[in-house]
N, C-alpha and C. Protein backbone atom coordinates (compact mmCIF):
# COMPACT_ATOMS: atom_id res chain seq x y z
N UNK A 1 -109.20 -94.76 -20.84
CA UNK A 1 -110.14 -95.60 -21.57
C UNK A 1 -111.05 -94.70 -22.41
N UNK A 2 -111.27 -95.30 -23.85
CA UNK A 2 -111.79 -93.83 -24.73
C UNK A 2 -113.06 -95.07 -25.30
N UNK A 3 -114.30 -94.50 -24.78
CA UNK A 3 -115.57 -95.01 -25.07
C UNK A 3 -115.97 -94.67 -26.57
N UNK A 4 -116.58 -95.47 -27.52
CA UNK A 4 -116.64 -95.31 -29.00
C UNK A 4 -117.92 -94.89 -28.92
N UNK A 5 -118.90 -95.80 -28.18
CA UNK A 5 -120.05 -95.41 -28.04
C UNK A 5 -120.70 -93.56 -27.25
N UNK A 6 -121.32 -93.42 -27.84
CA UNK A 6 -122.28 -92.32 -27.17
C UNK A 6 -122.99 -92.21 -25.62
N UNK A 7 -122.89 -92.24 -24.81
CA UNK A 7 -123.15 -92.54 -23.35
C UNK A 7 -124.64 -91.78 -23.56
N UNK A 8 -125.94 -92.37 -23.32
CA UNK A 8 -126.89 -91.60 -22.92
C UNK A 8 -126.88 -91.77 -21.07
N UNK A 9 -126.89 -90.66 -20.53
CA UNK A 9 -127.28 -90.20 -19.20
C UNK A 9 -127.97 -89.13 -18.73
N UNK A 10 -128.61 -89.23 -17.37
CA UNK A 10 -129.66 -88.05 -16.86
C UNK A 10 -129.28 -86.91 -16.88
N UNK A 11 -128.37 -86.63 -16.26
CA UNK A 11 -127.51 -85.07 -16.43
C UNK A 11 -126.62 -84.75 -16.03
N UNK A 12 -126.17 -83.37 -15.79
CA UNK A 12 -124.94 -83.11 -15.84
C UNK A 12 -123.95 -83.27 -14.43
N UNK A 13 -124.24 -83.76 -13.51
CA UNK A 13 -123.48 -84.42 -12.52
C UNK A 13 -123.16 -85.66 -12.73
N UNK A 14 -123.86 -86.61 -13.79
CA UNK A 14 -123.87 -88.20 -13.90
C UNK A 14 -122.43 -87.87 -14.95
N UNK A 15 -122.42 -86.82 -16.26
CA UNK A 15 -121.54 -86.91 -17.27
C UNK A 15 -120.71 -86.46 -16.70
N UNK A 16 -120.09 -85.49 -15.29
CA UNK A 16 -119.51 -85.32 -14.61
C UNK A 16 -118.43 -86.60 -14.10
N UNK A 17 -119.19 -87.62 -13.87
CA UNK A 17 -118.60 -88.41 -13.26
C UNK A 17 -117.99 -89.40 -13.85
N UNK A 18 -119.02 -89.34 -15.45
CA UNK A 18 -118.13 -90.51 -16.51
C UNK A 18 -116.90 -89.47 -16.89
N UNK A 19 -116.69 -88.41 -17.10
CA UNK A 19 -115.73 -87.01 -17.90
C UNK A 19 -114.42 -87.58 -16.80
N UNK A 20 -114.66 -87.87 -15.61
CA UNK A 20 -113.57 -88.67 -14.66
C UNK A 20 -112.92 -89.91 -14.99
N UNK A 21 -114.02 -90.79 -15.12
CA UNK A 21 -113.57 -92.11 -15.72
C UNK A 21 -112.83 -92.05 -16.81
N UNK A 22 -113.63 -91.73 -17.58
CA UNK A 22 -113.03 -92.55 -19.06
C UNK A 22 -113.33 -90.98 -20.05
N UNK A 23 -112.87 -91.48 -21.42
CA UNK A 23 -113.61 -90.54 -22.26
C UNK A 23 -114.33 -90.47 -23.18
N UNK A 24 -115.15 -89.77 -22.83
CA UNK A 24 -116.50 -90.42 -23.82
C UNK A 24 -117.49 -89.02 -24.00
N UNK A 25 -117.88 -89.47 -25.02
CA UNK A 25 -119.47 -88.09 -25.07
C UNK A 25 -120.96 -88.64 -24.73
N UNK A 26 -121.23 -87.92 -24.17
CA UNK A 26 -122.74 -88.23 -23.55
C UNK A 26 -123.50 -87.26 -23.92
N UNK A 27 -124.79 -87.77 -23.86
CA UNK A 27 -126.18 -87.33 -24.33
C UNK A 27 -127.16 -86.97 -22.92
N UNK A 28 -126.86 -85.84 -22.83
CA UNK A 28 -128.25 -85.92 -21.16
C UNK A 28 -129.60 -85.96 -21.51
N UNK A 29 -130.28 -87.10 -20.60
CA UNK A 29 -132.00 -86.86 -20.77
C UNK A 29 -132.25 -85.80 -20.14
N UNK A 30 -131.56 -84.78 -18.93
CA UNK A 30 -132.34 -83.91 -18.10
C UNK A 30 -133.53 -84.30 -17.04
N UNK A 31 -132.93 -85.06 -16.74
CA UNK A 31 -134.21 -85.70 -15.77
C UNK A 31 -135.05 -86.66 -16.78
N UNK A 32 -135.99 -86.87 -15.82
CA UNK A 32 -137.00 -88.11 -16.22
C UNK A 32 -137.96 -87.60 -17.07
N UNK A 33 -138.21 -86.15 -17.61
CA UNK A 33 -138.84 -85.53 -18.97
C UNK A 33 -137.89 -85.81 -20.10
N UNK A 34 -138.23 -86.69 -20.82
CA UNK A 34 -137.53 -87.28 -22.33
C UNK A 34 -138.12 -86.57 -23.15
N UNK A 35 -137.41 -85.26 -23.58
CA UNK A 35 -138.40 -84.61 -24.75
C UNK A 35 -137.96 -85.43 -26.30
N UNK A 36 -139.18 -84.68 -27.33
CA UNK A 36 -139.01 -85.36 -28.57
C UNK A 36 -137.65 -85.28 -29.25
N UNK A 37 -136.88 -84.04 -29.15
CA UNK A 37 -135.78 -83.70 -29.31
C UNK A 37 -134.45 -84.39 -28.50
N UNK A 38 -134.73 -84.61 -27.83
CA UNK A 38 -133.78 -85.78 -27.26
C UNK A 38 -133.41 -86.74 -27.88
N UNK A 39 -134.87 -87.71 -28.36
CA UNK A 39 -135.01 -89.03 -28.51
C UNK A 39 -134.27 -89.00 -30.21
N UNK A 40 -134.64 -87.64 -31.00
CA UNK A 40 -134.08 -87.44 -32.57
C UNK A 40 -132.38 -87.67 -31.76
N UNK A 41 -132.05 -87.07 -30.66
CA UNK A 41 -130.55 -87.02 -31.22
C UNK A 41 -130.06 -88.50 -30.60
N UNK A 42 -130.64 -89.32 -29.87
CA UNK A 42 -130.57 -90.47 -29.45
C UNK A 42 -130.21 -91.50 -30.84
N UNK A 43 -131.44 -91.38 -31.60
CA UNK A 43 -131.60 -91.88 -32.93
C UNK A 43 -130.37 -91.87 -33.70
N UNK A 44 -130.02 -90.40 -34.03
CA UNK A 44 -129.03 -89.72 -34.93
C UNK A 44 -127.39 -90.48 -34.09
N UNK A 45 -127.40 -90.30 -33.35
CA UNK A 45 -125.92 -90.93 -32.18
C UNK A 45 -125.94 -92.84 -32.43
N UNK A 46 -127.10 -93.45 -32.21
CA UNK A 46 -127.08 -94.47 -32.60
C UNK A 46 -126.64 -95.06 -33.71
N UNK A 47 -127.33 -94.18 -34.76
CA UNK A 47 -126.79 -94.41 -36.47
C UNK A 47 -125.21 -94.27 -36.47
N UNK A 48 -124.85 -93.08 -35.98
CA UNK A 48 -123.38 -92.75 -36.46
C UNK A 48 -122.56 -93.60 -35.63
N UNK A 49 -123.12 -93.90 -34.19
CA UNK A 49 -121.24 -94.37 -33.21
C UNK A 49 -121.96 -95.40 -32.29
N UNK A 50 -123.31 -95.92 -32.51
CA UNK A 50 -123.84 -96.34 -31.51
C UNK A 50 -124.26 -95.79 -29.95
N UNK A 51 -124.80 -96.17 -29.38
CA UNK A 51 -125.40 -95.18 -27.88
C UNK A 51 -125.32 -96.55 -27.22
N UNK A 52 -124.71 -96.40 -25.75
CA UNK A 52 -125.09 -96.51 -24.12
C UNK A 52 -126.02 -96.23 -23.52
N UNK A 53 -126.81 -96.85 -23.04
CA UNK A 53 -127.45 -96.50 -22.09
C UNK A 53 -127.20 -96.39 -20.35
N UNK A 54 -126.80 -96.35 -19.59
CA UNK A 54 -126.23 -95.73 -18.59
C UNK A 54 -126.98 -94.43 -17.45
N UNK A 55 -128.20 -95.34 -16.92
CA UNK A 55 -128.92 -94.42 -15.91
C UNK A 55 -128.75 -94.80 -14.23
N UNK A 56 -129.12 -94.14 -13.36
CA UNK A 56 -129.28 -94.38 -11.92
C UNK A 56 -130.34 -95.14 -12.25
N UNK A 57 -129.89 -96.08 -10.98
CA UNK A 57 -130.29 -97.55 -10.76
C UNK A 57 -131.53 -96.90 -9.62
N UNK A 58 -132.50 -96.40 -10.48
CA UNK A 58 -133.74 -96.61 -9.95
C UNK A 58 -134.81 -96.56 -10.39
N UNK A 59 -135.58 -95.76 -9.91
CA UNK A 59 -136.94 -96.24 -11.30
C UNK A 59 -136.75 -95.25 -12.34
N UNK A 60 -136.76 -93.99 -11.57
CA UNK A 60 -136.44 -93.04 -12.88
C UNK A 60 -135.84 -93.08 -13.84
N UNK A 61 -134.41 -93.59 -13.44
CA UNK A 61 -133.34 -94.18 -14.66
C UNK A 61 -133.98 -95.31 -15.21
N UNK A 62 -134.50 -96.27 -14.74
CA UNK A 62 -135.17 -97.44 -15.48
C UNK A 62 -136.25 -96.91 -16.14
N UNK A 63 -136.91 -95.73 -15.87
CA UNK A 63 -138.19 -95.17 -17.03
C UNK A 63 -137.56 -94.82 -17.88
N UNK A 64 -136.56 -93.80 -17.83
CA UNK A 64 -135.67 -93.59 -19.11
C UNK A 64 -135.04 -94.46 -19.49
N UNK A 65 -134.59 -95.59 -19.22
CA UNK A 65 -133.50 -96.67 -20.25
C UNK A 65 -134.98 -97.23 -21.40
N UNK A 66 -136.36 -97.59 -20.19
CA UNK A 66 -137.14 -98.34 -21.11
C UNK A 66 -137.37 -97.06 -22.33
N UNK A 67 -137.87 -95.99 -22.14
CA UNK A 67 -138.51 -95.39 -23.01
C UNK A 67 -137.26 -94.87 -24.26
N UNK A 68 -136.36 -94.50 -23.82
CA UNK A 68 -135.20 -94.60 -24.58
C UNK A 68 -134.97 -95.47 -25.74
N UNK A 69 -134.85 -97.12 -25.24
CA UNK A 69 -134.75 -98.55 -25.45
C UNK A 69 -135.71 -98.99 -26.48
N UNK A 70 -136.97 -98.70 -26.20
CA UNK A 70 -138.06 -98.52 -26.76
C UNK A 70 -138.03 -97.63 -28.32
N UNK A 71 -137.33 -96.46 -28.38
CA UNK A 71 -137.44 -95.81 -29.56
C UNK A 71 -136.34 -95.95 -30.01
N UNK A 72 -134.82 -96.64 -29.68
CA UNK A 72 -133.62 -96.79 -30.79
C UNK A 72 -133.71 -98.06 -29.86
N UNK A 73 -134.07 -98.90 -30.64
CA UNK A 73 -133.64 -100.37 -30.52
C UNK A 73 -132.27 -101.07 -30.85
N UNK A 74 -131.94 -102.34 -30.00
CA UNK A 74 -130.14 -102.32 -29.98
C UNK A 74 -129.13 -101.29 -29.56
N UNK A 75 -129.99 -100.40 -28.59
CA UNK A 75 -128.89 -99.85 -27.87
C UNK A 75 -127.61 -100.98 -26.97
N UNK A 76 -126.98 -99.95 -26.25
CA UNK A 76 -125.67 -101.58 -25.51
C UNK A 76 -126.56 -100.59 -23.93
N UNK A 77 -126.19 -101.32 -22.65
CA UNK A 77 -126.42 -100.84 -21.19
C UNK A 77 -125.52 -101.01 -20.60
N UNK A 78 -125.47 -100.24 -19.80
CA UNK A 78 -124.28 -100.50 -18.88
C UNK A 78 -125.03 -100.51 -17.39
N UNK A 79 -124.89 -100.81 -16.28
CA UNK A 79 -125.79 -101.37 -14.81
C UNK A 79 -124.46 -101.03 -13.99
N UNK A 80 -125.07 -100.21 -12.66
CA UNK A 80 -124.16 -100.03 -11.52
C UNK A 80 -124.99 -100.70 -10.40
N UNK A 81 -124.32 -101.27 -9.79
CA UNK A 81 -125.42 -101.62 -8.56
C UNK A 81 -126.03 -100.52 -7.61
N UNK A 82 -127.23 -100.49 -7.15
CA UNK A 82 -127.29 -99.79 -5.91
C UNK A 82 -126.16 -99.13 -4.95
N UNK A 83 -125.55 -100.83 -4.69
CA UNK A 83 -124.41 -100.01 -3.57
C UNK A 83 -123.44 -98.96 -4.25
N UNK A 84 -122.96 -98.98 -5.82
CA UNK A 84 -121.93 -98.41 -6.42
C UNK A 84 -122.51 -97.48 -6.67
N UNK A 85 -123.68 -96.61 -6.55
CA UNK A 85 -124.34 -95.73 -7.11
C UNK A 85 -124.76 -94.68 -6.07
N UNK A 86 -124.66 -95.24 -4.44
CA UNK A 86 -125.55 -94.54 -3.04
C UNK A 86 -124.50 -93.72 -2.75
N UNK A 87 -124.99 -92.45 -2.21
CA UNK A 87 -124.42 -91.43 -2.20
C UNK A 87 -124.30 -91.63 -0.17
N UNK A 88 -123.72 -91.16 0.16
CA UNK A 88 -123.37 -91.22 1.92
C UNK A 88 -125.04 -90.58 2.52
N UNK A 89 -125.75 -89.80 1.76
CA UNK A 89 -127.24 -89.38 2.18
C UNK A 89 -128.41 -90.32 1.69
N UNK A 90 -127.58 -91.42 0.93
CA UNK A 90 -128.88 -92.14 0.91
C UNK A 90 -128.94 -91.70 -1.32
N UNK A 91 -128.71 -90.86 -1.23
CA UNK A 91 -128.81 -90.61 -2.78
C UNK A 91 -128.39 -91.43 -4.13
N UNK A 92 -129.01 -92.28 -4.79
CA UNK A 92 -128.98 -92.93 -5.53
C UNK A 92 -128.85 -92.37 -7.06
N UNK A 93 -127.26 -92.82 -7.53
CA UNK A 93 -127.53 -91.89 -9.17
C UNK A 93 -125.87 -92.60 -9.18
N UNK A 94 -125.86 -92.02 -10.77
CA UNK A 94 -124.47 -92.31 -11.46
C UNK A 94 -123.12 -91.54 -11.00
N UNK A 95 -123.69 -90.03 -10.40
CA UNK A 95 -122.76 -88.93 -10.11
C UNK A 95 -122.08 -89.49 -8.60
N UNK A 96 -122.81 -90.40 -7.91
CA UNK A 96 -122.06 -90.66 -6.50
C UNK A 96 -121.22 -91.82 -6.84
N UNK A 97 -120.82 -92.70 -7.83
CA UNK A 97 -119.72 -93.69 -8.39
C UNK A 97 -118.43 -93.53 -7.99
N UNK A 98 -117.34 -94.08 -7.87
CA UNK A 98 -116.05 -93.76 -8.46
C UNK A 98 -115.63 -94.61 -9.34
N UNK A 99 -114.99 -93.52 -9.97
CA UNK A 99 -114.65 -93.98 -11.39
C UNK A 99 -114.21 -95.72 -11.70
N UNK A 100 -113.47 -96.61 -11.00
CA UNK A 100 -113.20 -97.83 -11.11
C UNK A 100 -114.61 -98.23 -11.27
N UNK A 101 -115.73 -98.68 -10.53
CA UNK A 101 -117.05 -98.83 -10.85
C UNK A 101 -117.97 -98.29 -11.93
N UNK A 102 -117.88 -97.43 -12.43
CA UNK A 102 -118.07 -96.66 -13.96
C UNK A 102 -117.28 -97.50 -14.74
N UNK A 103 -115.97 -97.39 -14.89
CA UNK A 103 -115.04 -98.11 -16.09
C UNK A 103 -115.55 -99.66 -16.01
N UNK A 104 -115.92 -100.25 -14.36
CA UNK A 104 -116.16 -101.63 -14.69
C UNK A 104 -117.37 -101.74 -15.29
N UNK A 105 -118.38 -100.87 -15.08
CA UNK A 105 -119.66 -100.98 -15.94
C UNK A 105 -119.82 -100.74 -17.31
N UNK A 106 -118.91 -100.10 -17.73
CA UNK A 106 -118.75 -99.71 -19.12
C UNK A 106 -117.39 -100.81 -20.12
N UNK A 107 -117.28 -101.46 -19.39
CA UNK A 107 -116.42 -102.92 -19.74
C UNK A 107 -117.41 -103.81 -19.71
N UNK A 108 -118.58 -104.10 -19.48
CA UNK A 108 -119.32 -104.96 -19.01
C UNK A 108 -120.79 -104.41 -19.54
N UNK A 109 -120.50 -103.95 -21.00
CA UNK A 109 -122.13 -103.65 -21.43
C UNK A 109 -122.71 -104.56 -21.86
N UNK A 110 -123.99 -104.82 -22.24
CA UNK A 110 -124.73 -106.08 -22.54
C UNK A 110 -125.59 -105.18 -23.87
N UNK A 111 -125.78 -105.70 -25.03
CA UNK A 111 -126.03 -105.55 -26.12
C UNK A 111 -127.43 -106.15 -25.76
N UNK A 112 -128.79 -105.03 -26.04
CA UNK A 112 -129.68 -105.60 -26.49
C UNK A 112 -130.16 -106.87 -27.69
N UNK A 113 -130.81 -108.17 -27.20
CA UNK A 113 -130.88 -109.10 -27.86
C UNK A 113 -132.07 -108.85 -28.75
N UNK A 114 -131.72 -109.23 -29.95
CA UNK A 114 -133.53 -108.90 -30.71
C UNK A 114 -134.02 -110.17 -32.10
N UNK A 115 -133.57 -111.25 -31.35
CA UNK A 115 -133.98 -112.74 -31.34
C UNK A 115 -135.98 -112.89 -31.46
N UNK A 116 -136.08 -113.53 -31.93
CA UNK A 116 -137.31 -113.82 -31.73
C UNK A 116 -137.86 -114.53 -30.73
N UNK A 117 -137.63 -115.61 -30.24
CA UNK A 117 -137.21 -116.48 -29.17
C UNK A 117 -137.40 -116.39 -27.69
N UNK A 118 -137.33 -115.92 -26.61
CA UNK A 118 -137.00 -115.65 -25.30
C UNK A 118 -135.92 -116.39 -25.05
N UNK A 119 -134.77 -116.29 -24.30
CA UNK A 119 -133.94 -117.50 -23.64
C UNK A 119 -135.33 -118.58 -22.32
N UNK A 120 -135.32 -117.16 -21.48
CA UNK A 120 -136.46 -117.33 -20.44
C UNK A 120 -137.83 -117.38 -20.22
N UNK A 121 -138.74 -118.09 -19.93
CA UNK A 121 -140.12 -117.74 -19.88
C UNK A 121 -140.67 -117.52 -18.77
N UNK A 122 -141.88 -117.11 -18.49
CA UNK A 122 -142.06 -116.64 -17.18
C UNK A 122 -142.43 -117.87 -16.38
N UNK A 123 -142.66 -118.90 -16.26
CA UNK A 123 -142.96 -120.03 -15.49
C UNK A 123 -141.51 -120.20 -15.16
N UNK A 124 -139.99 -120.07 -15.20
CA UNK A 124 -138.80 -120.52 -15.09
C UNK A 124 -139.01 -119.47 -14.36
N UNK A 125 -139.17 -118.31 -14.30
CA UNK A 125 -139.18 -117.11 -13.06
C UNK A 125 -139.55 -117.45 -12.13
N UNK A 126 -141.08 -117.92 -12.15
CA UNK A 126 -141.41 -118.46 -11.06
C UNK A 126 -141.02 -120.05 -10.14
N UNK A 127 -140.48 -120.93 -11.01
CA UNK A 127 -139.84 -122.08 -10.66
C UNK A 127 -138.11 -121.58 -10.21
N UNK A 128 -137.42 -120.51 -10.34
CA UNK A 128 -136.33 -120.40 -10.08
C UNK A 128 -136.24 -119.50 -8.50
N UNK A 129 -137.73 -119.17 -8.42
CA UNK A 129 -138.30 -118.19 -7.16
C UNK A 129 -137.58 -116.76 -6.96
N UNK A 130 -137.72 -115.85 -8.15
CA UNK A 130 -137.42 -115.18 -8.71
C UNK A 130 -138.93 -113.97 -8.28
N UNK A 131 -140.07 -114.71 -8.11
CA UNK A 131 -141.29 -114.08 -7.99
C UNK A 131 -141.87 -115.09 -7.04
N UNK A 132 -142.88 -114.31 -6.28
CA UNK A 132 -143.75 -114.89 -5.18
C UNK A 132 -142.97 -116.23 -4.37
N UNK A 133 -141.96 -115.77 -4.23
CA UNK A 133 -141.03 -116.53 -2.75
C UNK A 133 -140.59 -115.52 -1.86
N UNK A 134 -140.47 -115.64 -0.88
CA UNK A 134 -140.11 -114.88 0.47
C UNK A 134 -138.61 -114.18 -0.12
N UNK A 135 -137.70 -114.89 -0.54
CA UNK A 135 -135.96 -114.44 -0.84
C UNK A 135 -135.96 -114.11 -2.51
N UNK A 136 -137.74 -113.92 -3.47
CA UNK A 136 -137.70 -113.21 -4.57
C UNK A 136 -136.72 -112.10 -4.71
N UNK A 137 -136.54 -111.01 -3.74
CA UNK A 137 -135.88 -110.02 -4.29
C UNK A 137 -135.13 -109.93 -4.05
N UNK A 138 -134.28 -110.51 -2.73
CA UNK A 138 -132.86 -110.64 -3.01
C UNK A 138 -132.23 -111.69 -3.68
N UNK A 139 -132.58 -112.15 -4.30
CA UNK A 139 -132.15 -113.20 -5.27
C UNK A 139 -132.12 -112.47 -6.62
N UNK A 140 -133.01 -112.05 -6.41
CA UNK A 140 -132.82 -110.42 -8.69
C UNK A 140 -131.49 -109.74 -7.99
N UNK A 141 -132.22 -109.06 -6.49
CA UNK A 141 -130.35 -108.13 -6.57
C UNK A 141 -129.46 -108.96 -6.53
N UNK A 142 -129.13 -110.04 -6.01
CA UNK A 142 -127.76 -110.29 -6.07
C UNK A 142 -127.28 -110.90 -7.51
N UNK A 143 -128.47 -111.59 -8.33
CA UNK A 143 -128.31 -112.18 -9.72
C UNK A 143 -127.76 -111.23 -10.69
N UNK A 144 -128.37 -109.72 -10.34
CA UNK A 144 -128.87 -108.62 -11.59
C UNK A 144 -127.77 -108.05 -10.75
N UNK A 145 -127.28 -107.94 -10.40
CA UNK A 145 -125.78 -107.34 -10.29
C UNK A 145 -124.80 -108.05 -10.47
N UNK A 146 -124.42 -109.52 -10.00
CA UNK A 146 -123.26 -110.39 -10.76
C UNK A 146 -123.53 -110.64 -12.02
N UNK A 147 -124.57 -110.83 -12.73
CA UNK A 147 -124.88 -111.27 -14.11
C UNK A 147 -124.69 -109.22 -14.92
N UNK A 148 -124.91 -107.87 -13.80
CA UNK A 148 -124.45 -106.66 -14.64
C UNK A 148 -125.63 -106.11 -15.40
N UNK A 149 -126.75 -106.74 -14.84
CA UNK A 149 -128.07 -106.26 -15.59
C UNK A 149 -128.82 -105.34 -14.66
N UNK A 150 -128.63 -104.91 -13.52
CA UNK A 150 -129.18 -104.05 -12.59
C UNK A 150 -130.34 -104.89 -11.88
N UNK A 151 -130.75 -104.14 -10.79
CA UNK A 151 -132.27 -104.80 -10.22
C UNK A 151 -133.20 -104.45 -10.95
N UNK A 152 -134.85 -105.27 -10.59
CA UNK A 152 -136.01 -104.97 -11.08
C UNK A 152 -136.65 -105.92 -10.45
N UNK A 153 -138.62 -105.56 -10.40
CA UNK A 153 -139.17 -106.08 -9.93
C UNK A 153 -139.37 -107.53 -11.31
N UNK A 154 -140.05 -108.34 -10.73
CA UNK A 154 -139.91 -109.62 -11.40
C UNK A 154 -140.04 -109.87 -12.40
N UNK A 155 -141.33 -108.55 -13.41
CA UNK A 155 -141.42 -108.86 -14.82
C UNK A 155 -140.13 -108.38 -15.12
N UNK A 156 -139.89 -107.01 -14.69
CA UNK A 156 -138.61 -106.07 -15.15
C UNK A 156 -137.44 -106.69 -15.73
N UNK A 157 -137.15 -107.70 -14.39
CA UNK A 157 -136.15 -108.62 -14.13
C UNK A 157 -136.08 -109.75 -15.23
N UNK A 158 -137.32 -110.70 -15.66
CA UNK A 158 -137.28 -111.23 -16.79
C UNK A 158 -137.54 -110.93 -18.13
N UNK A 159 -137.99 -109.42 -18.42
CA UNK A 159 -137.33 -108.69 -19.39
C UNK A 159 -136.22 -108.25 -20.05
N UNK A 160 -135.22 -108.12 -18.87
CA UNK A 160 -133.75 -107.93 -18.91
C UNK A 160 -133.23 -109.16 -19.18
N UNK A 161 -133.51 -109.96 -18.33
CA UNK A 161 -132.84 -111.76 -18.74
C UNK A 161 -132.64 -111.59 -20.24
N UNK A 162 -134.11 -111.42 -21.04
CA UNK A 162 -134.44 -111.92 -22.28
C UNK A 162 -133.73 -110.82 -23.12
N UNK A 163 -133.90 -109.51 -23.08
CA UNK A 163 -133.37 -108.09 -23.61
C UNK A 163 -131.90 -108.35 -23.90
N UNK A 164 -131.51 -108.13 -22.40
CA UNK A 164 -129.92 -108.41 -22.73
C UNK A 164 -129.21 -109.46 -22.81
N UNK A 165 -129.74 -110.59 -23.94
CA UNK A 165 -128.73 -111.55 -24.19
C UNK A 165 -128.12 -112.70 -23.14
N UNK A 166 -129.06 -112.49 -21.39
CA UNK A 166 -128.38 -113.88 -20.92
C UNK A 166 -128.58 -115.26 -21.02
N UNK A 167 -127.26 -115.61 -21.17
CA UNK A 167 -127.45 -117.21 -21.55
C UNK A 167 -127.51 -117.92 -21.08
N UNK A 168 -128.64 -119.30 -20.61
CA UNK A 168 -129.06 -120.19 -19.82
C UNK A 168 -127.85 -120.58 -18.93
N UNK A 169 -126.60 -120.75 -19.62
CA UNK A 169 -125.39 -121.02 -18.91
C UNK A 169 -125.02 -119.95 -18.08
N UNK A 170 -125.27 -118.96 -18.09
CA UNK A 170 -124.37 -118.03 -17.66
C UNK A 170 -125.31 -117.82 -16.09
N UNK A 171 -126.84 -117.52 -16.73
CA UNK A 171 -127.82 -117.55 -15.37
C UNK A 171 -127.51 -118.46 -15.04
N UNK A 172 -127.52 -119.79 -15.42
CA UNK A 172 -127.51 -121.29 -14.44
C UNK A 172 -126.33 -121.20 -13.38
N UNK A 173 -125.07 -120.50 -13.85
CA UNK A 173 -123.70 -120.51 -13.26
C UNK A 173 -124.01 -119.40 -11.96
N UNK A 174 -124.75 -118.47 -12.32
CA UNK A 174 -124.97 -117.11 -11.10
C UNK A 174 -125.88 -117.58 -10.10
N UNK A 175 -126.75 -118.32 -10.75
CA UNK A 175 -127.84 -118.76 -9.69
C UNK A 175 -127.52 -119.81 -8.36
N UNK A 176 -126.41 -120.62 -9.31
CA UNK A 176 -125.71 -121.04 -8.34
C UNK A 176 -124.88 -120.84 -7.17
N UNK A 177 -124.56 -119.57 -8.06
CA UNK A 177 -123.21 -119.18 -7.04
C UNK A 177 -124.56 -118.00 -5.72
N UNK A 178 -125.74 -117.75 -6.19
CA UNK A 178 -126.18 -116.90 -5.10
C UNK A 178 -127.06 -118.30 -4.31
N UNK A 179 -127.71 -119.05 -4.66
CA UNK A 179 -128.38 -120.30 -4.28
C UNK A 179 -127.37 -121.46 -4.44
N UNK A 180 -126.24 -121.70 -3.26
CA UNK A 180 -125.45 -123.34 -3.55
C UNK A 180 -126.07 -124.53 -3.63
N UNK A 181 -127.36 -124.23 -2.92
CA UNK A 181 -127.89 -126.19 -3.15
C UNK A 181 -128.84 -126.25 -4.01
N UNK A 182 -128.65 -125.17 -4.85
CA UNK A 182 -129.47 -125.33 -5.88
C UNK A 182 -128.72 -126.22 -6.85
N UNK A 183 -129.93 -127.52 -7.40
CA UNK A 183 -129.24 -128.39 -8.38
C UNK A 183 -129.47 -128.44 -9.97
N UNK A 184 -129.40 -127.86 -10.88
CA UNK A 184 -130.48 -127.60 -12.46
C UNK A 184 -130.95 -128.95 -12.82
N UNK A 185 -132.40 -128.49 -13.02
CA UNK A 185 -132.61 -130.11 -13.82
C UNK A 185 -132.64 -129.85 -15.39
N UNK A 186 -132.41 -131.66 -15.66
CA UNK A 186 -132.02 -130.99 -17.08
C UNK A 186 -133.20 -130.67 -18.09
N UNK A 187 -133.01 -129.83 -18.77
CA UNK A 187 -134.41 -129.24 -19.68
C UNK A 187 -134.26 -130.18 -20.79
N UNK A 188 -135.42 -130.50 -21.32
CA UNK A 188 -135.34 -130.60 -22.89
C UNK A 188 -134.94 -130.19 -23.68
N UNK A 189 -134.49 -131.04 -24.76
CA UNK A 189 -133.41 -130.32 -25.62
C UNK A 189 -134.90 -129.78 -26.79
């Protein structure tokens, strides 16, 4: 599988592990210090072939996707879950993957949305109990990994909804499948 896009990742054990998968060129942040020089060749990779974003599913990687995200807008993401990412010590990152889980994440990128609009607003966060309910957070992990958008705490989480393009149908269909007696009411058109 030969990636068109530019892979941005943390470093050189994570590009290690995509150089297995598939083939592709990547961009390392070097850890969670994003220098200015980075972000120029981020820019420059975007223009020419487009860029990935592609970090460990934790905060660090989520500081770098935002701040990244933030300065080349319409990047694509790619999301591993926790479990596809934990290393046998507990170690969380891209480099503990195997490759089938990489290729499925990189089949499964989500194109930053840049709509004016929201799909979601934050009162549907809180009416879907997404925030301030007892089963709030396992309801983002199990959503934000079948829907391929990663975890986050609740704003995070309805940032991503809105960022990456999901569609009322598509959440309505996941929410179901993690909540069964959940019934949608119908919204206004």
């Amino acid at each position: 599988m030969k990636i068109k896009e530019v892979i941005v990742v943390e470093g050189y054990h994570d590009k290690q592990a995509i150089d297995a998968a598939v083939e592709a060129d990547c961009l390392l942040s070097n850890g969670s210090e994003v220098s200015e020089s980075f972000l120029k060749q981020v820019e420059r990779a975007a223009k020419e072939r487009g860029v990935i974003i592609f970090t460990d599913p934790d905060s660090a990687g989520e500081r770098i996707r935002r701040l990244v995200s933030r300065r080349v807008p319409g990047c694509k993401h790619a999301f591993l879950s926790r479990e596809e990412a934990r290393a046998k010590d507990g170690d969380l990152g891209i480099e503990n993957a195997n490759a089938d889980s990489i290729r499925r994440a990189l089949e499964s990128v989500r194109t930053e949305w840049t709509g004016s609009e929201p799909e979601f607003s934050w009162v549907e966060i809180i009416e879907y109990g997404l925030t301030a309910h007892p089963a709030a957070a396992q309801r983002r992990m199990a959503i934000g990994e079948r829907l391929g958008i990663g975890y986050g705490n609740a704003k995070t989480f309805w940032k991503k909804l809105n960022m990456l393009g999901v569609s009322r149908a598509e959440f309505e269909r996941v929410y179901a499948e993690v909540e069964p007696d959940y019934v949608p009411e119908p919204r206004p058109e």
